[in-house]
N, C-alpha and C. Protein backbone atom coordinates (compact mmCIF):
# COMPACT_ATOMS: atom_id res chain seq x y z
N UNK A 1 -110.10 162.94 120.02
CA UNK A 1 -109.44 161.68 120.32
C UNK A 1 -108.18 161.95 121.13
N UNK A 2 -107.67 161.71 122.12
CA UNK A 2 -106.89 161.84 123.08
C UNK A 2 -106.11 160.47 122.79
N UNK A 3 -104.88 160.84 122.50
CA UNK A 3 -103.92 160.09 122.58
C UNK A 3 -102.74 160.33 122.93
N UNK A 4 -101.27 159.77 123.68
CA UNK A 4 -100.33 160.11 124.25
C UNK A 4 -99.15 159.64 122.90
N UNK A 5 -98.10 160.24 122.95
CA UNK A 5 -96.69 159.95 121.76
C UNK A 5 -95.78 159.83 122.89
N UNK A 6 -95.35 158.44 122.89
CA UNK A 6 -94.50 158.01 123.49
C UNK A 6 -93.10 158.07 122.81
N UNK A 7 -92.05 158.43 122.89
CA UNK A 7 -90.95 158.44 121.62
C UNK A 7 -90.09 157.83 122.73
N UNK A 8 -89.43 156.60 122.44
CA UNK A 8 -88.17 155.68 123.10
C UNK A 8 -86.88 156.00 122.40
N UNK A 9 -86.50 156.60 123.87
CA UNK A 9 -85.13 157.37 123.36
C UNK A 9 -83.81 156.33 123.90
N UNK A 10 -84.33 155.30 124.62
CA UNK A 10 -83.55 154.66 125.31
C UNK A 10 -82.30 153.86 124.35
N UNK A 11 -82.26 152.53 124.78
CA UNK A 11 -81.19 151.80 123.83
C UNK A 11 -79.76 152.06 124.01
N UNK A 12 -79.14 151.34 123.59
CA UNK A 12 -77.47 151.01 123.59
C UNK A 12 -76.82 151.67 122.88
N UNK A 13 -77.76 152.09 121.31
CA UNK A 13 -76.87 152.50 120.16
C UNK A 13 -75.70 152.42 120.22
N UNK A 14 -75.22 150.93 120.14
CA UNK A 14 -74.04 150.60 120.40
C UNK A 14 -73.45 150.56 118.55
N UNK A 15 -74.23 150.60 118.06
CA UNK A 15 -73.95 150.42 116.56
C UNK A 15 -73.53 151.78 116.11
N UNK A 16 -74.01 152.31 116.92
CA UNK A 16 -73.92 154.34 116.68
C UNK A 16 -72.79 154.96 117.34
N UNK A 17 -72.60 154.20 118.40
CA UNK A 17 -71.34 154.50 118.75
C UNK A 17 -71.87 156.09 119.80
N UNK A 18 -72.52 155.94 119.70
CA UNK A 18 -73.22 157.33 120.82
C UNK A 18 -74.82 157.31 120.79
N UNK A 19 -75.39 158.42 121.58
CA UNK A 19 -76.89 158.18 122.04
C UNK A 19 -77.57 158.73 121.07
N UNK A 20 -77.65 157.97 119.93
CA UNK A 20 -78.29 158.04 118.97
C UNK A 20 -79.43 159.19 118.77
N UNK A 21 -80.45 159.12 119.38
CA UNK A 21 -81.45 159.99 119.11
C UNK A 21 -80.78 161.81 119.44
N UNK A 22 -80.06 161.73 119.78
CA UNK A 22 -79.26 163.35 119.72
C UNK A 22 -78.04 163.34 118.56
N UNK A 23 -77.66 162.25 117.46
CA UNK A 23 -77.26 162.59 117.14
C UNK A 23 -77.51 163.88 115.96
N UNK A 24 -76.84 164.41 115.58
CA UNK A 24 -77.54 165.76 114.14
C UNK A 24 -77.78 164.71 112.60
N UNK A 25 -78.87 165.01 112.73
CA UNK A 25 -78.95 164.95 110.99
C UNK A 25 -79.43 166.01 110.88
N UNK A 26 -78.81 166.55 109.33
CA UNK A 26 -79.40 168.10 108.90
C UNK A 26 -79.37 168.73 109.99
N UNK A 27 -78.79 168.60 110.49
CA UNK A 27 -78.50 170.10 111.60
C UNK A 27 -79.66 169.83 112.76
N UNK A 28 -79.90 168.89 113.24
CA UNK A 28 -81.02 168.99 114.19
C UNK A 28 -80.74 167.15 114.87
N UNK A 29 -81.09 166.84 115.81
CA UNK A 29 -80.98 165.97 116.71
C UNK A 29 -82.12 165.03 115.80
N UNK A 30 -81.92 163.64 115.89
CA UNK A 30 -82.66 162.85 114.77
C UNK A 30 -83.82 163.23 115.92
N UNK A 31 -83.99 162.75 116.96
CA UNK A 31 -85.57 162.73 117.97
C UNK A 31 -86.40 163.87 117.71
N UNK A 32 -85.70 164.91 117.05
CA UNK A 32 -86.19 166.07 116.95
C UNK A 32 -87.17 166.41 115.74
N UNK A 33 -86.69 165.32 114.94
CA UNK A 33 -87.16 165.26 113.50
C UNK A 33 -88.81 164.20 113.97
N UNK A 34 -88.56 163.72 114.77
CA UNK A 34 -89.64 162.69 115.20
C UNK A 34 -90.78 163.36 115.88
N UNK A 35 -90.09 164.13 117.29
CA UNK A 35 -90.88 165.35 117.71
C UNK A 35 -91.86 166.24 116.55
N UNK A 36 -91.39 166.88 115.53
CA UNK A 36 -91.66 167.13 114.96
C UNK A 36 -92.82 166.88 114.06
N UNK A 37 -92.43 165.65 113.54
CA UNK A 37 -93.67 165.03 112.87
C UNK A 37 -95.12 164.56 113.76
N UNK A 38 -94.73 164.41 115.04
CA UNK A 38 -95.56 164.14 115.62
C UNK A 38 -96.80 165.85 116.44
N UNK A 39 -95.55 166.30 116.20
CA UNK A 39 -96.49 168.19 116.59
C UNK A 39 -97.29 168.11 115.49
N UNK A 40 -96.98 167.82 114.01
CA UNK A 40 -98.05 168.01 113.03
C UNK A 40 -98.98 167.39 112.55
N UNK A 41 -99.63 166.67 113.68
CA UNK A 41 -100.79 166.09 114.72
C UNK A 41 -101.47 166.51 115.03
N UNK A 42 -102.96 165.79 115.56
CA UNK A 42 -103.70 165.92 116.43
C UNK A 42 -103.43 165.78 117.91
N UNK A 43 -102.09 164.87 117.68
CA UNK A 43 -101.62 164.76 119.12
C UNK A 43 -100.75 165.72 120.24
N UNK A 44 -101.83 165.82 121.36
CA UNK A 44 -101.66 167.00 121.96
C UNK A 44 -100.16 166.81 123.03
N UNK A 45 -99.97 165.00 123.80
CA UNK A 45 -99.13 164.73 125.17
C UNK A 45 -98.29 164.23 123.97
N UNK A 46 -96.84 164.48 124.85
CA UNK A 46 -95.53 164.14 124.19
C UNK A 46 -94.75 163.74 125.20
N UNK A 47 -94.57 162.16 125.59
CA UNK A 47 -93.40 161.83 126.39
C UNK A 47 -92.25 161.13 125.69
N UNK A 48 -90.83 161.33 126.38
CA UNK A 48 -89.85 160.99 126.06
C UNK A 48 -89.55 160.12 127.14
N UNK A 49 -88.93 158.82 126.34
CA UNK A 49 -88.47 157.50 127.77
C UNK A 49 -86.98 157.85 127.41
N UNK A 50 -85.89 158.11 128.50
CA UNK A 50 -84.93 157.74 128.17
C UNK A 50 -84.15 158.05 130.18
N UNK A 51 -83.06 157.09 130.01
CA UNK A 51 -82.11 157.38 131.14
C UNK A 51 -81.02 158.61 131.25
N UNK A 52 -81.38 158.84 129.83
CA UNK A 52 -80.40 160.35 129.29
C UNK A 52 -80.91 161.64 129.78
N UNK A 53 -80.80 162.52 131.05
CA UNK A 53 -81.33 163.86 131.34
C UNK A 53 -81.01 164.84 130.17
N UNK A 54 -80.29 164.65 129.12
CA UNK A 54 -80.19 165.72 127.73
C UNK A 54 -81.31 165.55 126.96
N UNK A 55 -82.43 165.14 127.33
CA UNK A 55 -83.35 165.00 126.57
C UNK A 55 -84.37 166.02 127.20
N UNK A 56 -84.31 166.42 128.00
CA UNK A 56 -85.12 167.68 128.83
C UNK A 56 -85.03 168.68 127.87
N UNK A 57 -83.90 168.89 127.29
CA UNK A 57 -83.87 170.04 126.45
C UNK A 57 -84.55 170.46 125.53
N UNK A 58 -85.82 169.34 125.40
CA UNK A 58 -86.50 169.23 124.30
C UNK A 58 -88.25 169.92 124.69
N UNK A 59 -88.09 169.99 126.36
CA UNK A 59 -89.40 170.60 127.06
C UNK A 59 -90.07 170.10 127.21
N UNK A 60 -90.01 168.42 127.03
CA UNK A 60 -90.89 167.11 126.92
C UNK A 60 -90.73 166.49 128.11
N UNK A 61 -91.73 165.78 128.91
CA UNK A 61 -91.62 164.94 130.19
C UNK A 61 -90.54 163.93 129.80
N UNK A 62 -89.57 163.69 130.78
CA UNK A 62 -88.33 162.36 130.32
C UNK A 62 -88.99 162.00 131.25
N UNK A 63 -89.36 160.06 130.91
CA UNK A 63 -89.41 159.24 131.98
C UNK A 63 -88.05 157.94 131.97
N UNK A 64 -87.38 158.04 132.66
CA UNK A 64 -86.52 157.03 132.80
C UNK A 64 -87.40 155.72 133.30
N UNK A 65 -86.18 154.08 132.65
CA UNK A 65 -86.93 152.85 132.54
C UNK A 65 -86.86 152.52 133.70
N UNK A 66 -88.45 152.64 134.29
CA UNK A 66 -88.73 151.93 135.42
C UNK A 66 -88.24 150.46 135.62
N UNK A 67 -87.98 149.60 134.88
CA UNK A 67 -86.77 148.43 134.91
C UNK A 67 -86.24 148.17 134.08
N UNK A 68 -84.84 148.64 134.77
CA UNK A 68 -83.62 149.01 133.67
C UNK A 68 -82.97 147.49 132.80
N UNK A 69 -82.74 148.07 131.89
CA UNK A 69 -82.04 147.04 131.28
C UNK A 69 -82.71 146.29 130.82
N UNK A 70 -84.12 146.36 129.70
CA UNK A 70 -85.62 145.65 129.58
C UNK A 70 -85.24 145.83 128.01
N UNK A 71 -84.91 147.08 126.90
CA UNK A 71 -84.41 147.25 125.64
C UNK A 71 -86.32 148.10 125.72
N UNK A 72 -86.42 147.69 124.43
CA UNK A 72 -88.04 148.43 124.17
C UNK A 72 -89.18 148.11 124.50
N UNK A 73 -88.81 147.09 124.99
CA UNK A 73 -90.21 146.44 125.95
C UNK A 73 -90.42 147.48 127.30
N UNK A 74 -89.57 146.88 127.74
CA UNK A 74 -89.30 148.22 128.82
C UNK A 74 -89.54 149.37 128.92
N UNK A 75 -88.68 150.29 127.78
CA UNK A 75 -89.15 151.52 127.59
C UNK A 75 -91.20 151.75 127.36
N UNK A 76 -91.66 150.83 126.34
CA UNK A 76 -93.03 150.96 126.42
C UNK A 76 -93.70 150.42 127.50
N UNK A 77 -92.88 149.42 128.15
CA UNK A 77 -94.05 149.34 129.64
C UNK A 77 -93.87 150.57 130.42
N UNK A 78 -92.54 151.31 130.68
CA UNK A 78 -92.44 152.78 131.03
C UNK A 78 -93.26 153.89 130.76
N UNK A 79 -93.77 153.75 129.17
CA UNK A 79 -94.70 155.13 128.82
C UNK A 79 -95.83 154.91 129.02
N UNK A 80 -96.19 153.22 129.00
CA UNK A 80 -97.82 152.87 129.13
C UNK A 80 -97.84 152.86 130.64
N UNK A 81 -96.96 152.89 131.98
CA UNK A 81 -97.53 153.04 133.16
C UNK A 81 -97.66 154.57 133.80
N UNK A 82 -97.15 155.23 132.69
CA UNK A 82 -97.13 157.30 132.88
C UNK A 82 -98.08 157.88 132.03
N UNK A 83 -98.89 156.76 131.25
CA UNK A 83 -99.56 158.04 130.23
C UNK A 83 -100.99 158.24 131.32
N UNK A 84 -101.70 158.73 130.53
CA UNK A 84 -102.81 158.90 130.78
C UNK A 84 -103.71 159.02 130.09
N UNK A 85 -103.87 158.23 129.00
CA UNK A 85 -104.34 157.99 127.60
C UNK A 85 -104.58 156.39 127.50
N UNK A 86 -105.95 155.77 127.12
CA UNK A 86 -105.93 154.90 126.37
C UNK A 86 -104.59 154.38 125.23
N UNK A 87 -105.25 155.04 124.34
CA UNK A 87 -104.49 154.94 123.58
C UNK A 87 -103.22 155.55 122.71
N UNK A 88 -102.10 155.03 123.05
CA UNK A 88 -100.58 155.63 122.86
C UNK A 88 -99.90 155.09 121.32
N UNK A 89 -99.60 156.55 120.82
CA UNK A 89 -98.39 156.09 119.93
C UNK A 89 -97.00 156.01 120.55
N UNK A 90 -96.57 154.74 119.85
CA UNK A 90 -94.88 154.40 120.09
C UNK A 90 -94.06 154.42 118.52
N UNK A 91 -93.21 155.21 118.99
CA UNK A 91 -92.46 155.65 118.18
C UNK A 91 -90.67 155.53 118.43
N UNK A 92 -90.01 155.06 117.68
CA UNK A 92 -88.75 154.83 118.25
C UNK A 92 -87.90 156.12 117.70
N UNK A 93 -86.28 156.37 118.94
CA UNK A 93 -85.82 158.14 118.13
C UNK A 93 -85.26 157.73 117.13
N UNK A 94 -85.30 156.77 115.88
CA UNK A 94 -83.98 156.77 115.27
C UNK A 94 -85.11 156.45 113.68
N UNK A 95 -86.21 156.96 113.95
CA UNK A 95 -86.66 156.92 112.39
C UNK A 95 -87.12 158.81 111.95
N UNK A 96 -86.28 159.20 111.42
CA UNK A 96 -86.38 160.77 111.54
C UNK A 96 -87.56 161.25 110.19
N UNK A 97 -87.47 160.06 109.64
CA UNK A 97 -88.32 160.35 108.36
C UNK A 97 -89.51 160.24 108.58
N UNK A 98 -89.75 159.94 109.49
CA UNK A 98 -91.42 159.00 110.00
C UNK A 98 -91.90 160.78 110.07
N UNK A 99 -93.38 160.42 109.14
CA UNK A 99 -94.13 161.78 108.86
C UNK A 99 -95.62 161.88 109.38
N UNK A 100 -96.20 162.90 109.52
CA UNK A 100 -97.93 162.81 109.48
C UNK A 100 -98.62 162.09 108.88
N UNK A 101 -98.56 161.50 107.64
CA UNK A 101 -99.17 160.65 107.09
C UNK A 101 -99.40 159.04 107.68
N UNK A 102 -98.00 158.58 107.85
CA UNK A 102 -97.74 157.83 108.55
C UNK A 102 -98.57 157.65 109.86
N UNK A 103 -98.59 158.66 110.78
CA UNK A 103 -98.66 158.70 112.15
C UNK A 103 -100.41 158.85 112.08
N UNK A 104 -100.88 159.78 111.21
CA UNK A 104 -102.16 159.59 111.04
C UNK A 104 -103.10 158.33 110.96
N UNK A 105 -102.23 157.67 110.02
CA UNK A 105 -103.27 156.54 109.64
C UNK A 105 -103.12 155.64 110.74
N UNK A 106 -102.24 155.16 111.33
CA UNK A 106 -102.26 154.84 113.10
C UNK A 106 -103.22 155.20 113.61
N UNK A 107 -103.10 156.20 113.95
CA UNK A 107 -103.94 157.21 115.13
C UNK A 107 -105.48 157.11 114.63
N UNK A 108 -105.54 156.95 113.74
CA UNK A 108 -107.34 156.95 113.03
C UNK A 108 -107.57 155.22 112.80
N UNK A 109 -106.25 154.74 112.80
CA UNK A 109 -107.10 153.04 112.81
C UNK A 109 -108.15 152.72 113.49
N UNK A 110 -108.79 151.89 113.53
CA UNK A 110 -110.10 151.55 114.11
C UNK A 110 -110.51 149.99 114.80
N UNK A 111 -109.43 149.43 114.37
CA UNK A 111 -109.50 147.84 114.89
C UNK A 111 -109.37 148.27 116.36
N UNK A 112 -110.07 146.95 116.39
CA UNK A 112 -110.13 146.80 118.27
C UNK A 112 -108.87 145.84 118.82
N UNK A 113 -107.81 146.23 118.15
CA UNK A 113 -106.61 145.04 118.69
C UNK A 113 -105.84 146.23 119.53
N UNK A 114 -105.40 145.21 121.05
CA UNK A 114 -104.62 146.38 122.06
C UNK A 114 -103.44 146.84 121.06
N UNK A 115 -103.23 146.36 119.97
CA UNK A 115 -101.69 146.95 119.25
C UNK A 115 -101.76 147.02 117.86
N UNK A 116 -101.95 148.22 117.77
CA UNK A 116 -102.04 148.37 115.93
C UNK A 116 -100.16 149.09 115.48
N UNK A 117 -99.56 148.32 114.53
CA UNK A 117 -98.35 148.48 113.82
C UNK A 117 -98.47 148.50 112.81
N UNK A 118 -97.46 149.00 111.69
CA UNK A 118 -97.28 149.04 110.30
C UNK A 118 -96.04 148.38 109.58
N UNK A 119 -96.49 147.94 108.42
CA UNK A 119 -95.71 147.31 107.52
C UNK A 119 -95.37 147.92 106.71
N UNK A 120 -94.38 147.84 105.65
CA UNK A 120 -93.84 148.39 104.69
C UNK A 120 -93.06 147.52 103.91
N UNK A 121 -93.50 146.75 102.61
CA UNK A 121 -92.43 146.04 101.88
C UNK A 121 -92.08 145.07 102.30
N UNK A 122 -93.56 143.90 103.03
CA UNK A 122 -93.10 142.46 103.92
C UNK A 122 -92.33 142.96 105.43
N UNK A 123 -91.93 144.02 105.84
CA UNK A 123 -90.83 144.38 106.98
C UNK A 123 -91.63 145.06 107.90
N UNK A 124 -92.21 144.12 109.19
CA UNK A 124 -93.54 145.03 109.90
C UNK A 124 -92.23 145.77 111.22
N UNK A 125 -93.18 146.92 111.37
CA UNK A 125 -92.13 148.13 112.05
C UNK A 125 -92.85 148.15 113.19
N UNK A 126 -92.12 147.25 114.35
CA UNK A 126 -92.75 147.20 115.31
C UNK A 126 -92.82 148.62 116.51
N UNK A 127 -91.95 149.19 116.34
CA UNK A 127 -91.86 150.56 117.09
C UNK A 127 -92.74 151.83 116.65
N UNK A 128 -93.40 151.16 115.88
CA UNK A 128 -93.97 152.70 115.16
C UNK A 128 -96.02 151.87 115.01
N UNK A 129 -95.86 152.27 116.20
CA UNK A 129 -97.67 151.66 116.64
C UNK A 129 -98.18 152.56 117.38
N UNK A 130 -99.63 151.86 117.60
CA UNK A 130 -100.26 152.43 119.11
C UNK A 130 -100.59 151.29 119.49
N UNK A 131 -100.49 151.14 121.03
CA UNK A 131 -100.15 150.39 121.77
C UNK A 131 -101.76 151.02 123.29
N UNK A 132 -102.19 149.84 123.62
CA UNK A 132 -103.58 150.70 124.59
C UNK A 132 -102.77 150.71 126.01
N UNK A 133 -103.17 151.06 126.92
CA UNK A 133 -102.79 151.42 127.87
C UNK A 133 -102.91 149.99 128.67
N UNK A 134 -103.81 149.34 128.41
CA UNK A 134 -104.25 147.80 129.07
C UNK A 134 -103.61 146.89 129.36
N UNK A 135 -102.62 146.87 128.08
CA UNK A 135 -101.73 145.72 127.86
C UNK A 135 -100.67 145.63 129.53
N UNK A 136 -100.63 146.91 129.97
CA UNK A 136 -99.26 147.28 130.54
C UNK A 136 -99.07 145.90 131.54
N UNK A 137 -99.96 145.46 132.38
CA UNK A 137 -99.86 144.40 132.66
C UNK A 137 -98.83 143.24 132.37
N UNK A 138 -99.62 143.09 130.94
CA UNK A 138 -99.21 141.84 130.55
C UNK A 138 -97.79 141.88 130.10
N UNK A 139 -97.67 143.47 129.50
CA UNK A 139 -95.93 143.56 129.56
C UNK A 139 -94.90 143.34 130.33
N UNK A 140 -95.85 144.14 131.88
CA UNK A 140 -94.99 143.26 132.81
C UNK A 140 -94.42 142.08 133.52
N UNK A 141 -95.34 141.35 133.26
CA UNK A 141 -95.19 139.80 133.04
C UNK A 141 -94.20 139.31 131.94
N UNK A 142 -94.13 139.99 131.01
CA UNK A 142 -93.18 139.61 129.97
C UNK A 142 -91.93 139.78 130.18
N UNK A 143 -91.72 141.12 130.55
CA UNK A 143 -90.81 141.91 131.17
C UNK A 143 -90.08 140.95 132.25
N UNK A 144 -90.63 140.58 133.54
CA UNK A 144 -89.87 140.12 134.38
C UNK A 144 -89.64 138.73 134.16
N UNK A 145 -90.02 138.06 133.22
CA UNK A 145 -89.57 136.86 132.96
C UNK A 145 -88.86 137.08 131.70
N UNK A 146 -88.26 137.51 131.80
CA UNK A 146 -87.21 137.97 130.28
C UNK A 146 -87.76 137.66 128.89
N UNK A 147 -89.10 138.10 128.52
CA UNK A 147 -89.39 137.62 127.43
C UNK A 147 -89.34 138.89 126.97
N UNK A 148 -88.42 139.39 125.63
CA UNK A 148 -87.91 141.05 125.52
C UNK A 148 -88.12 141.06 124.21
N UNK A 149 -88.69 140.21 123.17
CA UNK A 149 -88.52 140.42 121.90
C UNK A 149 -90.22 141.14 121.84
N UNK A 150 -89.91 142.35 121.21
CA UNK A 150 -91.07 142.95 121.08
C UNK A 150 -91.98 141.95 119.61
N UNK A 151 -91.20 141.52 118.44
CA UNK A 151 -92.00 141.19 117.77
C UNK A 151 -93.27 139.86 118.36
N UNK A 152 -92.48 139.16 119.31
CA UNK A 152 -93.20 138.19 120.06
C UNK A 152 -94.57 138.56 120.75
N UNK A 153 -94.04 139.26 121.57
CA UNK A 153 -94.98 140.39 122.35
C UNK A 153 -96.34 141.20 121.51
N UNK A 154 -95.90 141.77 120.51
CA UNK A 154 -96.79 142.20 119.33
C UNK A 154 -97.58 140.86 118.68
N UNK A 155 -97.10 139.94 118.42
CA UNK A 155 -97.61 138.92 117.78
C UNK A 155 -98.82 137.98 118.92
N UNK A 156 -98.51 137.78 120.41
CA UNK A 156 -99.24 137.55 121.27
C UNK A 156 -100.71 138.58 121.55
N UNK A 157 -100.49 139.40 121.11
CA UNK A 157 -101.59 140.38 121.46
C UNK A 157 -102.79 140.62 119.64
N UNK A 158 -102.02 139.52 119.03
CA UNK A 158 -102.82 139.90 117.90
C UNK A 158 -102.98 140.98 116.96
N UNK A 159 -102.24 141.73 117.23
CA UNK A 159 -101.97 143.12 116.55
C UNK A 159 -102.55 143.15 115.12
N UNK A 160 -103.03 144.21 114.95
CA UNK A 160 -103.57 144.79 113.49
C UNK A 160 -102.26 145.41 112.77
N UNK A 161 -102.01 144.62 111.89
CA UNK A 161 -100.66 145.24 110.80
C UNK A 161 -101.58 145.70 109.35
N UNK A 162 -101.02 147.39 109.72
CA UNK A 162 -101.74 148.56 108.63
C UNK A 162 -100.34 148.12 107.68
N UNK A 163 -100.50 147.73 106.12
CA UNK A 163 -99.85 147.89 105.13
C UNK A 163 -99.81 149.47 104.72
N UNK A 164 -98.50 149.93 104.75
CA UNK A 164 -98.55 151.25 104.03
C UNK A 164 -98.44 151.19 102.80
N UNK A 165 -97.56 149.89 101.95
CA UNK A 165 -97.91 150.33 100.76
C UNK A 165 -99.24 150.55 100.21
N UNK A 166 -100.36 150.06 100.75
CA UNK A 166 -101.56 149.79 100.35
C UNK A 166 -102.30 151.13 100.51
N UNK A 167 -101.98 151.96 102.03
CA UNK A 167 -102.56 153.02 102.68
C UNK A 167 -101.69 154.26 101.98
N UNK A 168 -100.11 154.05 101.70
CA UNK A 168 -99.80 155.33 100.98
C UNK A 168 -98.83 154.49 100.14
N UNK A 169 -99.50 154.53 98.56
CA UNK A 169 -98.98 154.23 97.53
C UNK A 169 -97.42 155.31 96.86
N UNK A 170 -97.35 156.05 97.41
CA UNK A 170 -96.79 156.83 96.88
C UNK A 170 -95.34 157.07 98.09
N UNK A 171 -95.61 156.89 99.07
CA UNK A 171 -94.35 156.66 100.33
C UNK A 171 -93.08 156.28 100.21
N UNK A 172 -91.95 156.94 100.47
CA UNK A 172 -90.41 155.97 99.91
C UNK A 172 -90.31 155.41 101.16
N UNK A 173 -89.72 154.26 101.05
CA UNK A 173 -89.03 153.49 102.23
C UNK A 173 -88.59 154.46 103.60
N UNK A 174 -88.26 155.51 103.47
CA UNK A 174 -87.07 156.41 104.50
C UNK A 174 -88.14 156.73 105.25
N UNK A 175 -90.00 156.75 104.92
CA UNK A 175 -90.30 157.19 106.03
C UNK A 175 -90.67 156.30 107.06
N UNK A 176 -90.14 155.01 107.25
CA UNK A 176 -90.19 154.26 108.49
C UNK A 176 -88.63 153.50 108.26
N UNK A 177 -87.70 154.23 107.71
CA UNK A 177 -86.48 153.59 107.88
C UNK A 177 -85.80 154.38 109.10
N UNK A 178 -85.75 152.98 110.13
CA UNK A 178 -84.58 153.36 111.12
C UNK A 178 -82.71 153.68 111.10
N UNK A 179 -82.33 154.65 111.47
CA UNK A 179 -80.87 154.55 111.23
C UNK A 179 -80.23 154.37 112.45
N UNK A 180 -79.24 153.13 112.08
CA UNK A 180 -78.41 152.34 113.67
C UNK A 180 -76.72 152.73 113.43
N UNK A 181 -76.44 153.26 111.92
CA UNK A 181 -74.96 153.47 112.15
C UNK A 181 -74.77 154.79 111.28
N UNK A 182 -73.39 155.33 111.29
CA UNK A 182 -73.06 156.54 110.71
C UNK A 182 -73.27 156.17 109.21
N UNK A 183 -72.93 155.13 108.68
CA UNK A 183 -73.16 154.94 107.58
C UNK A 183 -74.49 155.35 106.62
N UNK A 184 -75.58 154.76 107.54
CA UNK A 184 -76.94 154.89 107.20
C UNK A 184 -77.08 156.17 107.87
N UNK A 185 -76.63 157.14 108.57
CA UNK A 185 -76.83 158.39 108.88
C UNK A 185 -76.22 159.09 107.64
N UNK A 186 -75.23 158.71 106.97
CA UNK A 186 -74.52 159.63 105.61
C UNK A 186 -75.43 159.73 104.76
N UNK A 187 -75.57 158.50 104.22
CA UNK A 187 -76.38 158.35 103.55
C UNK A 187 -77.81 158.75 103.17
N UNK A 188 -78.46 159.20 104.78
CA UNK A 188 -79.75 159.79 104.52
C UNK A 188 -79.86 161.05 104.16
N UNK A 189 -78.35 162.24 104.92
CA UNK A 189 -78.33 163.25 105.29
C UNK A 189 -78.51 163.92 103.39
N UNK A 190 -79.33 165.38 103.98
CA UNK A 190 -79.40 165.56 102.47
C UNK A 190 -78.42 167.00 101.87
C-alpha cells in the first residue's frame, strides 16, 4: 500500500510564541516525535510543508505553501499537489504523542470517503487523517475563495470519522493531544 505522510509544519504558533514544531520536548524537536512515529510504519514517503528552511535538517523534502497565508488548508492543498500517492496521511507538528497505533488504523481504513479522520472523546482531530490525492482540486476552490476552516472542508467531503475510543480502548488522550502553549508543553514533558 503506498501512501505519502504529509506532516504540516506551517502555522503562526502565535500561542507558542515561536515555530512550534522545533520546539524541544524531552530533548528532541516536537516534529521529530511525529517523524518518528510515522518511521514505525509501513509508510515509506515523508514530506514536510513548512516556509521554515530549519526543517531540512530533518532530511525530509520541505515544501513551502504554494499560497501563502491559507493556515492548514493550504498547507494540505501543498502536500496533496507534491505527493505522488493516492492516498496521504496528514498529520499536524504539534501532536508529539500521536503513535503507530493510531496512524495504523488510518492507513488500513477501508471506506471509500476522499477523507478518513479520527475522533477521540466527542473531539474529531481533523489534522490527523488521510486525505486522497483527488480532492486537491476542490481544495483549491476552497482555498481561493477563503473558505479555510478545515472542519467545514472535512465535513463537505463526507469524511469517515474512525472512533478511537472504540478502535483503541486502552489509548490516553495525549496520543492525539495537540500542544499550542508552553504551558501544555510543561505539562506533557516527562
Amino acid at each position: 500500500m503506498k501512501l505519502t505522510a504529509i506532516i504540516l509544519a506551517g502555522g503562526k504558533s502565535s500561542r507558542m510564541g515561536t515555530d512550534k514544531g522545533l520546539v524541544l520536548l524531552n530533548g528532541k524537536p516536537m516534529i521529530k516525535h511525529v517523524i518518528e512515529a510515522v518511521e514505525k510504519t509501513e509508510i515509506e514517503n515523508v514530506m514536510l510543508i513548512s516556509n521554515n528552511l530549519a526543517y531540512k535538517q530533518f532530511g525530509l523534502p520541505v515544501y513551502a505553501d504554494m499560497i501563502k497565508n491559507k493556515g492548514p488548508l493550504g498547507g494540505i492543498y501543498t502536500g496533496l499537489s507534491n505527493t505522488s500517492t493516492l492516498r496521504n496521511l496528514i498529520l499536524s507538528c504539534d501532536i508529539p504523542f500521536v503513535n503507530e497505533d493510531i496512524i495504523n488504523i488510518l492507513i488500513h481504513d477501508e471506506s471509500k470517503s476522499p477523507i478518513s479522520v479520527v475522533k477521540y472523546k466527542e473531539i474529531t482531530h481533523h489534522l490527523i487523517g488521510v486525505f486522497h490525492a483527488s480532492i486537491v482540486d476542490d481544495l483549491y476552490t476552497e482555498i481561493v475563495n477563503d473558505n479555510l476552516k478545515v472542519g467545514q472542508f472535512i465535513q463537505s467531503k463526507n469524511a469517515t470519522v474512525i472512533d478511537l475510543e472504540t478502535q483503541l480502548p486502552d489509548m490516553k488522550s495525549q496520543g492525539v493531544a495537540n500542544i499550542n502553549t508552553r504551558d501544555e508543553l510543561k505539562k506533557l514533558e516527562r
